[in-house]
N, C-alpha and C. Protein backbone atom coordinates (compact mmCIF):
# COMPACT_ATOMS: atom_id res chain seq x y z
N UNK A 1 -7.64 12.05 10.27
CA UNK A 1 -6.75 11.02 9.80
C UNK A 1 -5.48 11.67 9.30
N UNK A 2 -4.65 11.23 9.70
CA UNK A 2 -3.10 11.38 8.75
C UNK A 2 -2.56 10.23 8.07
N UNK A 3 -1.91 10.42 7.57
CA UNK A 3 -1.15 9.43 6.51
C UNK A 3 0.14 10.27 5.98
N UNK A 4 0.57 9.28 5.80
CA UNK A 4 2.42 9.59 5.44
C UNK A 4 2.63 8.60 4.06
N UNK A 5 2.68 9.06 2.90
CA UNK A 5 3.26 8.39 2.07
C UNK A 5 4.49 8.41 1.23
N UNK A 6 5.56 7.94 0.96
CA UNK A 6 6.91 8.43 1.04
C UNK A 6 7.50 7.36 -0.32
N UNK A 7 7.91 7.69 -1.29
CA UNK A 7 8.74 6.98 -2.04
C UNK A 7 10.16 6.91 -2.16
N UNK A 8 11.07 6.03 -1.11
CA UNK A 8 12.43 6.45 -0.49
C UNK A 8 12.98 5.93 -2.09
N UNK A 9 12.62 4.85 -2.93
CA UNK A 9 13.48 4.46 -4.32
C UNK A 9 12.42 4.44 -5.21
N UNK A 10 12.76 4.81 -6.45
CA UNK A 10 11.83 4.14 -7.67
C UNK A 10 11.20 3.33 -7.50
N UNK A 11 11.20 1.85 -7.05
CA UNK A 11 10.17 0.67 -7.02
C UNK A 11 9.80 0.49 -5.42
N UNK A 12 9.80 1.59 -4.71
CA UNK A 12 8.93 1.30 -3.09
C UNK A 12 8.61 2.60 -2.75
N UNK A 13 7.99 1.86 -2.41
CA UNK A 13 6.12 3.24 -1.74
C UNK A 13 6.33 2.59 -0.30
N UNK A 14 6.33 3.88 0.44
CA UNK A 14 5.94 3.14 1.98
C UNK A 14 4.84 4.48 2.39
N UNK A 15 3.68 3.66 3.22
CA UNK A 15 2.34 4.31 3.54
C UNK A 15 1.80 4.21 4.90
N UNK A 16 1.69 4.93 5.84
CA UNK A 16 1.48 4.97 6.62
C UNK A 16 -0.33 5.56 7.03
N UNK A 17 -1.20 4.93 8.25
CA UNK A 17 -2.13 5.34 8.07
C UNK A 17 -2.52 5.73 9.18
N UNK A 18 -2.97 6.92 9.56
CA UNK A 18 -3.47 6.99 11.88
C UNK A 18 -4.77 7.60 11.51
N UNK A 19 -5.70 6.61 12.04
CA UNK A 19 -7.09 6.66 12.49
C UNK A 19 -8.11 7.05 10.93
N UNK A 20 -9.71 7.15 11.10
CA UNK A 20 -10.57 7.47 10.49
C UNK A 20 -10.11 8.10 8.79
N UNK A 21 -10.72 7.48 7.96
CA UNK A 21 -10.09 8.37 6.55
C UNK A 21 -11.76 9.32 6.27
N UNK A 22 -11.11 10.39 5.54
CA UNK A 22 -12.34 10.94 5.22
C UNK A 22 -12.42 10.88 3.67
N UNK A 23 -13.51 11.46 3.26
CA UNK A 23 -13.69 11.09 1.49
C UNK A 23 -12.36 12.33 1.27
N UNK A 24 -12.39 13.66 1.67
CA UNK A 24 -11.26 14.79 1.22
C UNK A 24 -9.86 13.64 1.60
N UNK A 25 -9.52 13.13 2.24
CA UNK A 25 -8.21 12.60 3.08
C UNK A 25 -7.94 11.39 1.65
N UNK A 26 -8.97 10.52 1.60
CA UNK A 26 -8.96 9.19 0.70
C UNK A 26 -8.59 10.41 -0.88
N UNK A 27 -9.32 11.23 -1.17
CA UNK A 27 -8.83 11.97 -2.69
C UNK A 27 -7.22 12.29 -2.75
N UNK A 28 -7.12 12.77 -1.70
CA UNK A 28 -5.86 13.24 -1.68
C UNK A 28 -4.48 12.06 -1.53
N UNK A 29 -5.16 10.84 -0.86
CA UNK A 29 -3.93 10.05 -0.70
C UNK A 29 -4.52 9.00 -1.89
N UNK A 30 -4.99 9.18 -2.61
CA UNK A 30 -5.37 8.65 -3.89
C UNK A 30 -4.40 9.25 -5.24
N UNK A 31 -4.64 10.95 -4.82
CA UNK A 31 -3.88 11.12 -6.03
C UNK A 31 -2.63 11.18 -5.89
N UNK A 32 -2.06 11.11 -4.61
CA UNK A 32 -0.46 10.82 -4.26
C UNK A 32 0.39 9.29 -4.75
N UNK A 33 -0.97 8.86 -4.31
CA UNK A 33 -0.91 7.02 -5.34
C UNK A 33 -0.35 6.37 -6.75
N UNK A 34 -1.12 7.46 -7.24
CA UNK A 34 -1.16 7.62 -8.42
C UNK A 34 0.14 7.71 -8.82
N UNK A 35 0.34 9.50 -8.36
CA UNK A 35 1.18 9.89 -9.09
C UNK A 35 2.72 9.23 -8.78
N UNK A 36 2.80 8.59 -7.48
CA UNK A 36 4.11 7.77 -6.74
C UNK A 36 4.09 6.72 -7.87
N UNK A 37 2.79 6.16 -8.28
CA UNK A 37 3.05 4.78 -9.26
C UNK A 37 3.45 5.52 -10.37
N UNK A 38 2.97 6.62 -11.03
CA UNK A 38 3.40 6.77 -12.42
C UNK A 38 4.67 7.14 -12.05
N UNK A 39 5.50 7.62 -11.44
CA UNK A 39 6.87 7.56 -11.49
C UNK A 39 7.75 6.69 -11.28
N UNK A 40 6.88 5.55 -11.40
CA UNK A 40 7.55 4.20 -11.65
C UNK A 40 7.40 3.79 -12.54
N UNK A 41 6.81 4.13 -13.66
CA UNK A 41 6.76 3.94 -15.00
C UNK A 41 7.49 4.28 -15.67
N UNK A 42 7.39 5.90 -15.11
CA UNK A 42 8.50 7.25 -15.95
C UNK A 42 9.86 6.69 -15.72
N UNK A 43 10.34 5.79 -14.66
CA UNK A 43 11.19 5.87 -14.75
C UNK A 43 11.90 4.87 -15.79
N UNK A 44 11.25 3.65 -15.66
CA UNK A 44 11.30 2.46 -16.75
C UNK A 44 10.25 2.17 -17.07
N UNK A 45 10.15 2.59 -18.74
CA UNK A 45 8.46 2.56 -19.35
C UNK A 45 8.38 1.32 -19.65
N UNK A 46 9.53 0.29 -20.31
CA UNK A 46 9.47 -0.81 -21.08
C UNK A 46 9.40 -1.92 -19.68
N UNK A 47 9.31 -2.00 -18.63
CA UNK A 47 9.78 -3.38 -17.44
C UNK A 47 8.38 -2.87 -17.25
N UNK A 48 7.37 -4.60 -17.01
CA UNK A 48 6.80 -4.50 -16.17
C UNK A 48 7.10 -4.50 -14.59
N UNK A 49 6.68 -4.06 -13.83
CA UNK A 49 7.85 -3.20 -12.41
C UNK A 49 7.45 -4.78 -11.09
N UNK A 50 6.64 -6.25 -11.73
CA UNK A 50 5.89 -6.93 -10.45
C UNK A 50 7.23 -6.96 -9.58
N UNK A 51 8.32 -6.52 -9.45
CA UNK A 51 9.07 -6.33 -8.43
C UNK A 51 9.32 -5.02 -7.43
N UNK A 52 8.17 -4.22 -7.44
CA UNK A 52 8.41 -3.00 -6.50
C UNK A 52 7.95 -3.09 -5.34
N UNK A 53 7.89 -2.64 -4.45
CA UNK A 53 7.42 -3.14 -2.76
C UNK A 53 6.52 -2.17 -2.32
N UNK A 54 5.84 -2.55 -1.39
CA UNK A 54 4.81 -1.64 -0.64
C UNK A 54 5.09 -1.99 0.61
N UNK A 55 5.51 -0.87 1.63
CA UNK A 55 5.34 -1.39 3.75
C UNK A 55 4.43 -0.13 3.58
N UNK A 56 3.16 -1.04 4.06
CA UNK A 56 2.24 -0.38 4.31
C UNK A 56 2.00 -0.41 6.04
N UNK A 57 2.04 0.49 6.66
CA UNK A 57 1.71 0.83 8.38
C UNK A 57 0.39 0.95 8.82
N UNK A 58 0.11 0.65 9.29
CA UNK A 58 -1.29 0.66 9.83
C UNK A 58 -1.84 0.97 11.43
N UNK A 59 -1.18 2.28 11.92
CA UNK A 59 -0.96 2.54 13.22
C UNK A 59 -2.27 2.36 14.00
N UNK A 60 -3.14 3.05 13.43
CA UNK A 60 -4.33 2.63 14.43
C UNK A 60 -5.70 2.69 13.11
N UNK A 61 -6.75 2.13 13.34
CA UNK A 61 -7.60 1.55 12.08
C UNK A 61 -8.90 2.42 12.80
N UNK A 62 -9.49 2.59 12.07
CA UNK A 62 -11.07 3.15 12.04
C UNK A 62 -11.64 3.07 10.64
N UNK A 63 -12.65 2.70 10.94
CA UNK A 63 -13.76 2.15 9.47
C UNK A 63 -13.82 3.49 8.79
N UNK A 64 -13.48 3.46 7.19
CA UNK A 64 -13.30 5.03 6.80
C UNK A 64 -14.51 5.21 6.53
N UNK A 65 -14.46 6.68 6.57
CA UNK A 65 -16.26 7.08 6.38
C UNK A 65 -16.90 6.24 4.73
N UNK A 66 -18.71 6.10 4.88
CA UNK A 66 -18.74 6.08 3.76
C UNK A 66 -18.69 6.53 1.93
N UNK A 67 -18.68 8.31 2.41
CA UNK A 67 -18.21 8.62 1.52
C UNK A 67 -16.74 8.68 1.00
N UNK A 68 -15.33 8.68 2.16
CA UNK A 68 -14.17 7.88 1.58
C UNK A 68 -14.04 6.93 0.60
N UNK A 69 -15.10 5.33 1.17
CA UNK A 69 -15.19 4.18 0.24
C UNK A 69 -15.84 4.72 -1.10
N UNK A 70 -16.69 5.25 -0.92
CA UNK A 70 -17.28 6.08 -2.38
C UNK A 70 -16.26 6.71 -3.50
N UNK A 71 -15.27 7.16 -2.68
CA UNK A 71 -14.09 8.01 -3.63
C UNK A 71 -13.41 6.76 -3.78
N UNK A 72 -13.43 5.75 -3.13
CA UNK A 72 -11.98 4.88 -3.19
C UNK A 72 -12.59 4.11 -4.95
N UNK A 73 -14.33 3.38 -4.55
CA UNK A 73 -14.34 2.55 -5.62
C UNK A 73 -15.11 3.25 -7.05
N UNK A 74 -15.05 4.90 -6.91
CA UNK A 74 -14.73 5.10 -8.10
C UNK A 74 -13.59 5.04 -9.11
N UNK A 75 -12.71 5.10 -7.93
CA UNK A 75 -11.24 5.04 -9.01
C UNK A 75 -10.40 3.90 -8.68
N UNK A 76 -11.57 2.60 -8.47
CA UNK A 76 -11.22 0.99 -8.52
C UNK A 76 -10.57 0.91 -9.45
N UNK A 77 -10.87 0.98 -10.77
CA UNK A 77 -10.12 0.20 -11.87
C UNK A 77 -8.50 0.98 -11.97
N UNK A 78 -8.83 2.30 -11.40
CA UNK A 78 -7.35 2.63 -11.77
C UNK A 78 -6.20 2.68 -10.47
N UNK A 79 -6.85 2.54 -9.38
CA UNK A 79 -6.22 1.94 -8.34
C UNK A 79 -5.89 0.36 -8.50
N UNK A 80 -6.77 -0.58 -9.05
CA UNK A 80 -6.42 -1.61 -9.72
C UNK A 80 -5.52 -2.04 -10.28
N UNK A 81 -5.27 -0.79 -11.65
CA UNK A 81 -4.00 -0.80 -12.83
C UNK A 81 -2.96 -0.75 -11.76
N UNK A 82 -3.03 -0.22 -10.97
CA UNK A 82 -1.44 0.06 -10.20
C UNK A 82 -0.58 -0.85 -9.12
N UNK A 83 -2.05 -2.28 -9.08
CA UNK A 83 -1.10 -3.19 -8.51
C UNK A 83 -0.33 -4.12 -9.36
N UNK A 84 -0.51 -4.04 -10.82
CA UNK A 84 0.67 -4.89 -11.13
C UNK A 84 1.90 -4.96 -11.13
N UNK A 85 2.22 -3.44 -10.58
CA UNK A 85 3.75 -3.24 -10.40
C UNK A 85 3.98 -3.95 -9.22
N UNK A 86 3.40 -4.37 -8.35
CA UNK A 86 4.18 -5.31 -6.95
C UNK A 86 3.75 -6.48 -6.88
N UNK A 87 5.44 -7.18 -6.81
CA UNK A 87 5.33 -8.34 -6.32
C UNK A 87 5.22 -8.86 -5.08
N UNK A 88 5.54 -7.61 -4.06
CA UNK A 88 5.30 -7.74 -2.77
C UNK A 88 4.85 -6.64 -1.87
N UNK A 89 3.82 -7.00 -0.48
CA UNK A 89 3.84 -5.94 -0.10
C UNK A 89 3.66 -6.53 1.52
N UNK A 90 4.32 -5.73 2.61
CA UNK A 90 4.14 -5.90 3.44
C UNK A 90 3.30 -4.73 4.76
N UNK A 91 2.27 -5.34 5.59
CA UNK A 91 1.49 -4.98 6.23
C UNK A 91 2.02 -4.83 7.50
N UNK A 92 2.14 -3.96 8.17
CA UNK A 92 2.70 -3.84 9.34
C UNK A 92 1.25 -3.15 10.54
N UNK A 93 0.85 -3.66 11.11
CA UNK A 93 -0.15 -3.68 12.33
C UNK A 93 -0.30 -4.61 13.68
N UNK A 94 -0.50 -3.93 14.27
CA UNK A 94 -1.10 -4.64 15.39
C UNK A 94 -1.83 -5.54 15.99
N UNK A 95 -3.16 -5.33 14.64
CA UNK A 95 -4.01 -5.81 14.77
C UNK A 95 -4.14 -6.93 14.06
N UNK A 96 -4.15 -8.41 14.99
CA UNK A 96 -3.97 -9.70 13.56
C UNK A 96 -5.05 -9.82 12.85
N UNK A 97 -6.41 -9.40 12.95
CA UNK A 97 -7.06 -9.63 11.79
C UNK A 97 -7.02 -8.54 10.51
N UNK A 98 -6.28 -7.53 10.80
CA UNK A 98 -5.91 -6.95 9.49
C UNK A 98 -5.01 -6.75 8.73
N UNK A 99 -3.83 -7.99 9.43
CA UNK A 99 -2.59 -8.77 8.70
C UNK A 99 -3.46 -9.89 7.95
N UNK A 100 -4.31 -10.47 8.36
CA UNK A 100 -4.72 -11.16 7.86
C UNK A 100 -5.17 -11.10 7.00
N UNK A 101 -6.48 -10.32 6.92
CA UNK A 101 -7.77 -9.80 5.72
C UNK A 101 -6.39 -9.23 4.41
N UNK A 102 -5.09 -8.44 4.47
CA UNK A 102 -4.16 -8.31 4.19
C UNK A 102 -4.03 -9.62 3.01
N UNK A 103 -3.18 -10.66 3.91
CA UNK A 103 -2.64 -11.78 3.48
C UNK A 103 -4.01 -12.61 2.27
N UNK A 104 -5.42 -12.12 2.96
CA UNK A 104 -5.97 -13.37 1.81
C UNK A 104 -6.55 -11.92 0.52
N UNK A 105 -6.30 -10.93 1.03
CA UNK A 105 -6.69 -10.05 -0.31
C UNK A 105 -5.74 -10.50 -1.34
N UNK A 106 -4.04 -10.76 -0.87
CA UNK A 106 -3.28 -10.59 -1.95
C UNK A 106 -3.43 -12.26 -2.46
N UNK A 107 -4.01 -13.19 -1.97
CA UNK A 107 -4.31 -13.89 -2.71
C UNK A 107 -5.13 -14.02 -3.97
N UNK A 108 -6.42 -12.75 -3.41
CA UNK A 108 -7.03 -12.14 -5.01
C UNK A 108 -6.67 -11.21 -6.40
N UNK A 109 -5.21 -10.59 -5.83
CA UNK A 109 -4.06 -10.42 -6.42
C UNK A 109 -3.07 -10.80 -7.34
N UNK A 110 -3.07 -11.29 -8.65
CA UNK A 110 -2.26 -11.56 -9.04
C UNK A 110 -0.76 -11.33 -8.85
N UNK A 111 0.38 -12.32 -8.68
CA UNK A 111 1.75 -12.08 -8.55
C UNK A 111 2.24 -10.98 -7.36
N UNK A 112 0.80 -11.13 -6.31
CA UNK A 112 1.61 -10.09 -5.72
C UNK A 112 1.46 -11.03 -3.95
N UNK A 113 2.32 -10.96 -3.43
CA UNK A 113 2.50 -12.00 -2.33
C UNK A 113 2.37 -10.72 -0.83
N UNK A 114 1.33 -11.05 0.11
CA UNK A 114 0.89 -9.90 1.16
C UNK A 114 1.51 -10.65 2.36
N UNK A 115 1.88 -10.09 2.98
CA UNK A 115 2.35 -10.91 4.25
C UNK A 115 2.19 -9.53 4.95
N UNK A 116 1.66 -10.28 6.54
CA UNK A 116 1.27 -9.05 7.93
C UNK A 116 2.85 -9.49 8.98
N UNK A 117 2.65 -8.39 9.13
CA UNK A 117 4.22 -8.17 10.77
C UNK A 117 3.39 -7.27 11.52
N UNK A 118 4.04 -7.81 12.31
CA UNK A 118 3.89 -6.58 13.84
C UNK A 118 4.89 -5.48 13.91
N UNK A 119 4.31 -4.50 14.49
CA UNK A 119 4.83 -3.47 14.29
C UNK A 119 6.64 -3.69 14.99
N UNK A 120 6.58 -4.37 16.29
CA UNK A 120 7.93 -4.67 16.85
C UNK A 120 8.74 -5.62 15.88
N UNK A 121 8.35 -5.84 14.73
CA UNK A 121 9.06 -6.96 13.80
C UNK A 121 9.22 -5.88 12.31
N UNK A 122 9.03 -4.89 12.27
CA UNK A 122 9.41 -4.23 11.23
C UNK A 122 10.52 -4.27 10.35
N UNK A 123 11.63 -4.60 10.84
CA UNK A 123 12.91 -4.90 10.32
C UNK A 123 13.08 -6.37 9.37
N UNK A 124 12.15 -7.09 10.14
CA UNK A 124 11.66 -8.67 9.40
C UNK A 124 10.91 -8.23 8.05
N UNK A 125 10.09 -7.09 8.29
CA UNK A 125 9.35 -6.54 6.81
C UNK A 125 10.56 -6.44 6.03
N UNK A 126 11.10 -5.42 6.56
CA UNK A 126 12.04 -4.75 5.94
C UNK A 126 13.20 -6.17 4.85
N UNK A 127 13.48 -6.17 5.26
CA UNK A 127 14.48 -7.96 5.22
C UNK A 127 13.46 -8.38 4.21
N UNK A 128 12.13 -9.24 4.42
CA UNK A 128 11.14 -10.09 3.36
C UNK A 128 11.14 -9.46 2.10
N UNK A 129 10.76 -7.76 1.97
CA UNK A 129 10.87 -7.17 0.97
C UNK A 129 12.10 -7.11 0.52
N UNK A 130 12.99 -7.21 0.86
CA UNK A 130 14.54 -6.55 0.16
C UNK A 130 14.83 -5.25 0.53
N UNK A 131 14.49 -4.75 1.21
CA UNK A 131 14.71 -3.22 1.34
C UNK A 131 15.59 -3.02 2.65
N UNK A 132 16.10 -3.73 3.18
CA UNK A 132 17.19 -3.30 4.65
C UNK A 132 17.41 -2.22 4.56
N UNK A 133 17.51 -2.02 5.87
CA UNK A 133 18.16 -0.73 6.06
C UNK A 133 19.39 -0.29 5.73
């Protein structure tokens, strides 16, 4: 698996994901998570941030191993803490049922609104979030 995760401003994370995650792959783009969100804190401690963005990519999908999910929902609650900084995030794939599964997670989401694009509509992400080029 590779992954690309990139913080081009203070309030946006963009994440990219190609194929199978492993439990070593999920630690590592866990603690990149992290530390991308706490520098959105550092930067303004007093704002809650529900206006920062996520384009999340989703080039090609494979079920991550089960010890990945093992690493992921130990550090649920604090992967948790870190969605209240977005109010939006957009899903960019191919595949419509995982724009979808996408769209009704962020309904379990507080304040945070998920919408799926296709990868040839990226610029429409781009635009929904605020982030143009």
């Amino acid at each position: 698996m590779t992954y690309i995760l990139t913080q081009p401003s203070k309030h946006h994370i963009e994440l990219t994901i190609n194929g199978k995650i492993s439990s070593d792959d999920m630690k590592h783009l866990l603690d990149k998570w992290m530390q991308a969100t706490a520098s959105m804190t550092e930067a303004d401690p007093n704002t809650e941030l529900q206006n920062a963005t996520l384009l999340y990519r989703i080039n090609s999908f494979a079920m991550p191993s089960f010890s990945a999910v093992m690493v992921e929902m130990k550090r649920m609650p604090e992967l948790w803490a870190t969605m209240k900084y977005f109010g939006k995030m957009a899903v960019i794939s191919e595949q419509q049922w995982l724009q979808k599964v996408a769209e009704i997670e962020g309904w379990m989401i507080p304040n945070l609104d998920i919408k799926g694009f296709n990868p040839e509509d990226e610029s429409a992400a781009r635009i929904w979030l605020g982030i143009q080029d």
